[in-house]
C-alpha atoms as a PDB file:
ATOM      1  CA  UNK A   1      12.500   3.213   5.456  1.00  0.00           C
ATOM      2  CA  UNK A   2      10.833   3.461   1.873  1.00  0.00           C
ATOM      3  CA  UNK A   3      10.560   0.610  -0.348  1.00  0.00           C
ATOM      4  CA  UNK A   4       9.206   0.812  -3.657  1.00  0.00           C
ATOM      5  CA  UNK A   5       7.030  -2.582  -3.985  1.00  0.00           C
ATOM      6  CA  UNK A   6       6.468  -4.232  -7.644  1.00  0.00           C
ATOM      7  CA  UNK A   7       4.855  -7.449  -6.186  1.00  0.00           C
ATOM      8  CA  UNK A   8       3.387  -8.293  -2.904  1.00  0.00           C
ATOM      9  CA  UNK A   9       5.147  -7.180   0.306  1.00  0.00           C
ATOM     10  CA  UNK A  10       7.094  -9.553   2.101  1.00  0.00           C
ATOM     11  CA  UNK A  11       6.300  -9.322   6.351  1.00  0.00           C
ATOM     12  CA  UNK A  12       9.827  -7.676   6.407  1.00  0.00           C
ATOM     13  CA  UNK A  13       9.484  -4.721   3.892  1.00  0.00           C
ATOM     14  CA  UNK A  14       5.674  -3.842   6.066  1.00  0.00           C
ATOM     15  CA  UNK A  15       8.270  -4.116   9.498  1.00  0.00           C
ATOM     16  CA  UNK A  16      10.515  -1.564   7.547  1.00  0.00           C
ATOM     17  CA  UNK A  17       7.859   0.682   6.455  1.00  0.00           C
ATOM     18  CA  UNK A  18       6.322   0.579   9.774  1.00  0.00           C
ATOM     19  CA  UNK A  19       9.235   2.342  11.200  1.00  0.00           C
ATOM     20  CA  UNK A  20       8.458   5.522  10.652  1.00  0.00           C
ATOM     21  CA  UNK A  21       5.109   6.089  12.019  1.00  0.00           C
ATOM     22  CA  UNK A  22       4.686   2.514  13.860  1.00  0.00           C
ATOM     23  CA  UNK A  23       0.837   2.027  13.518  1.00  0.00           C
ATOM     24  CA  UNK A  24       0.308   2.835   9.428  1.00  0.00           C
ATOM     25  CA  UNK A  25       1.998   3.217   6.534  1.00  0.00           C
ATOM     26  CA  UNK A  26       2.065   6.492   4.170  1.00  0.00           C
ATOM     27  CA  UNK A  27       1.496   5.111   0.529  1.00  0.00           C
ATOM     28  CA  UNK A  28       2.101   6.622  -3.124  1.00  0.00           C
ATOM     29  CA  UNK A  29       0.556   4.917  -5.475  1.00  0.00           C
ATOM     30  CA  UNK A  30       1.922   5.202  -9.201  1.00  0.00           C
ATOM     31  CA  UNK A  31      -1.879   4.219 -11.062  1.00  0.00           C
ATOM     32  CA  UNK A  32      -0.674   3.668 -14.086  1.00  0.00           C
ATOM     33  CA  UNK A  33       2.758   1.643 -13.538  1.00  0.00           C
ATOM     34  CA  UNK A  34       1.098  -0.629 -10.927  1.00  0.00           C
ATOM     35  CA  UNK A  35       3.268   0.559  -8.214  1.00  0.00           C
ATOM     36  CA  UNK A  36       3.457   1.607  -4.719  1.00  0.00           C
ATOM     37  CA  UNK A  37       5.634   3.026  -2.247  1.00  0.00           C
ATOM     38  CA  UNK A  38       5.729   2.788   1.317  1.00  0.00           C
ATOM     39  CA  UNK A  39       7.103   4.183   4.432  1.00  0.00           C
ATOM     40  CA  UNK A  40       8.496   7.382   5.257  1.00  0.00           C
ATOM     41  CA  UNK A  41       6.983  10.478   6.962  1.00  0.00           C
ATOM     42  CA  UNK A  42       5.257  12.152   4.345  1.00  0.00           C
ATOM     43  CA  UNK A  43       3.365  11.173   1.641  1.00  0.00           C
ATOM     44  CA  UNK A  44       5.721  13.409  -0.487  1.00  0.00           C
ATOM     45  CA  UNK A  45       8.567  11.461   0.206  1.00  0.00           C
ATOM     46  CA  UNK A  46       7.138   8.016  -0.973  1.00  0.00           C
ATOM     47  CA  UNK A  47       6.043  10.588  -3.952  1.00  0.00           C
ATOM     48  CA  UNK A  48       9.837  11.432  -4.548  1.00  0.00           C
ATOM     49  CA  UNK A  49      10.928   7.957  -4.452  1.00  0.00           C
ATOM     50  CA  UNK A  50       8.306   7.024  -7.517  1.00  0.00           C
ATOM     51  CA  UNK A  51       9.200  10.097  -9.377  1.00  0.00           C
ATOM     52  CA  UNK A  52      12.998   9.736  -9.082  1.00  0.00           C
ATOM     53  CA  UNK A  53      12.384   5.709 -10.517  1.00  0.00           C
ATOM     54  CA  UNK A  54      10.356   6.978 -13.304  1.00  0.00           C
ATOM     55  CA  UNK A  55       6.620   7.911 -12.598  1.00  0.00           C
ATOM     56  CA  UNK A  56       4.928  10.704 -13.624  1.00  0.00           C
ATOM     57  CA  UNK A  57       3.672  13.010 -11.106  1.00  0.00           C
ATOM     58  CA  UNK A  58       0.307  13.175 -12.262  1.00  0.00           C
ATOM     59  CA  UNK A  59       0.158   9.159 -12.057  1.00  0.00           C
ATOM     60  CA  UNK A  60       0.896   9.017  -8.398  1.00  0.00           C
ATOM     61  CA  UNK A  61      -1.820   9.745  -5.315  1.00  0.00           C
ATOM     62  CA  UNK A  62      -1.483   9.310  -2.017  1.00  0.00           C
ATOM     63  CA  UNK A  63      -2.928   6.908   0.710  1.00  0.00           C
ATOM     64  CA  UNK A  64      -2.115   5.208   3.916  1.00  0.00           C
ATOM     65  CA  UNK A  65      -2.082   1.761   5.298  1.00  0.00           C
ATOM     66  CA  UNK A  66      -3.450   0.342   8.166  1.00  0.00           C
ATOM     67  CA  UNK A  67      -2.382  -3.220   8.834  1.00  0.00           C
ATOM     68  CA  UNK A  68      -4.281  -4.109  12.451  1.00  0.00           C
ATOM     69  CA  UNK A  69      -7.261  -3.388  10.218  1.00  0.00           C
ATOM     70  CA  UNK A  70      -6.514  -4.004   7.089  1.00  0.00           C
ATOM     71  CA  UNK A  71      -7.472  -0.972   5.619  1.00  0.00           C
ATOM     72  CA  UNK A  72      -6.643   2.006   3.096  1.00  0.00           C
ATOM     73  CA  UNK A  73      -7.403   5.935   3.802  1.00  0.00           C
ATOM     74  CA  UNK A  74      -7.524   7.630   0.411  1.00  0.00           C
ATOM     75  CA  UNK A  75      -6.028  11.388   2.026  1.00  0.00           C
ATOM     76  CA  UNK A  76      -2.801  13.038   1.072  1.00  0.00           C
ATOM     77  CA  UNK A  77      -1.923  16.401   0.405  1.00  0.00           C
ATOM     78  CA  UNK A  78      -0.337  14.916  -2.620  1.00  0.00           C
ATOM     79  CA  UNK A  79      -3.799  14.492  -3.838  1.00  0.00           C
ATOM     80  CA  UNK A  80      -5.158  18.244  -4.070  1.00  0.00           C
ATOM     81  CA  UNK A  81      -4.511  18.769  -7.689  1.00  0.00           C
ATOM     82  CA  UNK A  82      -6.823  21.342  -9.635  1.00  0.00           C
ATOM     83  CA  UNK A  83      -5.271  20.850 -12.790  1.00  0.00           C
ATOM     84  CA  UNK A  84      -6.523  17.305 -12.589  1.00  0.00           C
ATOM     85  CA  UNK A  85      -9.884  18.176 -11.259  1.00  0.00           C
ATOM     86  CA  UNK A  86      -9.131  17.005  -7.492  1.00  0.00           C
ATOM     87  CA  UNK A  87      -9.467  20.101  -5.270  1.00  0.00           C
ATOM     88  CA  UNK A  88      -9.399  17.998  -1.729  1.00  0.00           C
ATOM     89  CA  UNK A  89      -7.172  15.660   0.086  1.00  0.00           C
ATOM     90  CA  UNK A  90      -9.344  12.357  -0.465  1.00  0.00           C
ATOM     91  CA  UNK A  91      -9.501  10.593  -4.315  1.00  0.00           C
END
């Protein structure tokens, strides 16, 4: 499931990201609006979900979410963008 999160997660929003890949969550990350969202299978479809609520494409990049650890890896395919002067996966 993909939620679209304005404020901090609640622990059952990360459970309902979680089910799609069980051990991290794919992130898009709207820079500019202060938003993320979370879950899915691709990093394209978190991507679709900002776009279709109003967020420019070139606002949005792509990450994932580790919660055992804590941590964020900055690679997406949603991140190779030339025009913007970002030729690999990682920002």
């Amino acid at each position: 499931m993909i939620h679209i999160i304005r404020t901090p997660a609640t622990p059952l929003q990360v459970a309902d990201m979680l089910k799609s890949l069980e051990i991290y969550i794919k992130l898009a990350v709207d820079i500019r609006r202060g938003i993320l969202a979370g879950g899915g299978v691709m990093h394209v479809d978190c991507e679709s979900m900002l776009l279709e609520d109003g967020s420019e494409q070139e606002d949005i990049w792509g990450a994932d979410w580790d919660p055992a650890s804590q941590q964020l890896a900055f690679e997406a395919l949603i991140n190779i963008r030339p025009r913007q002067n970002n030729r690999a996966l990682e920002i």
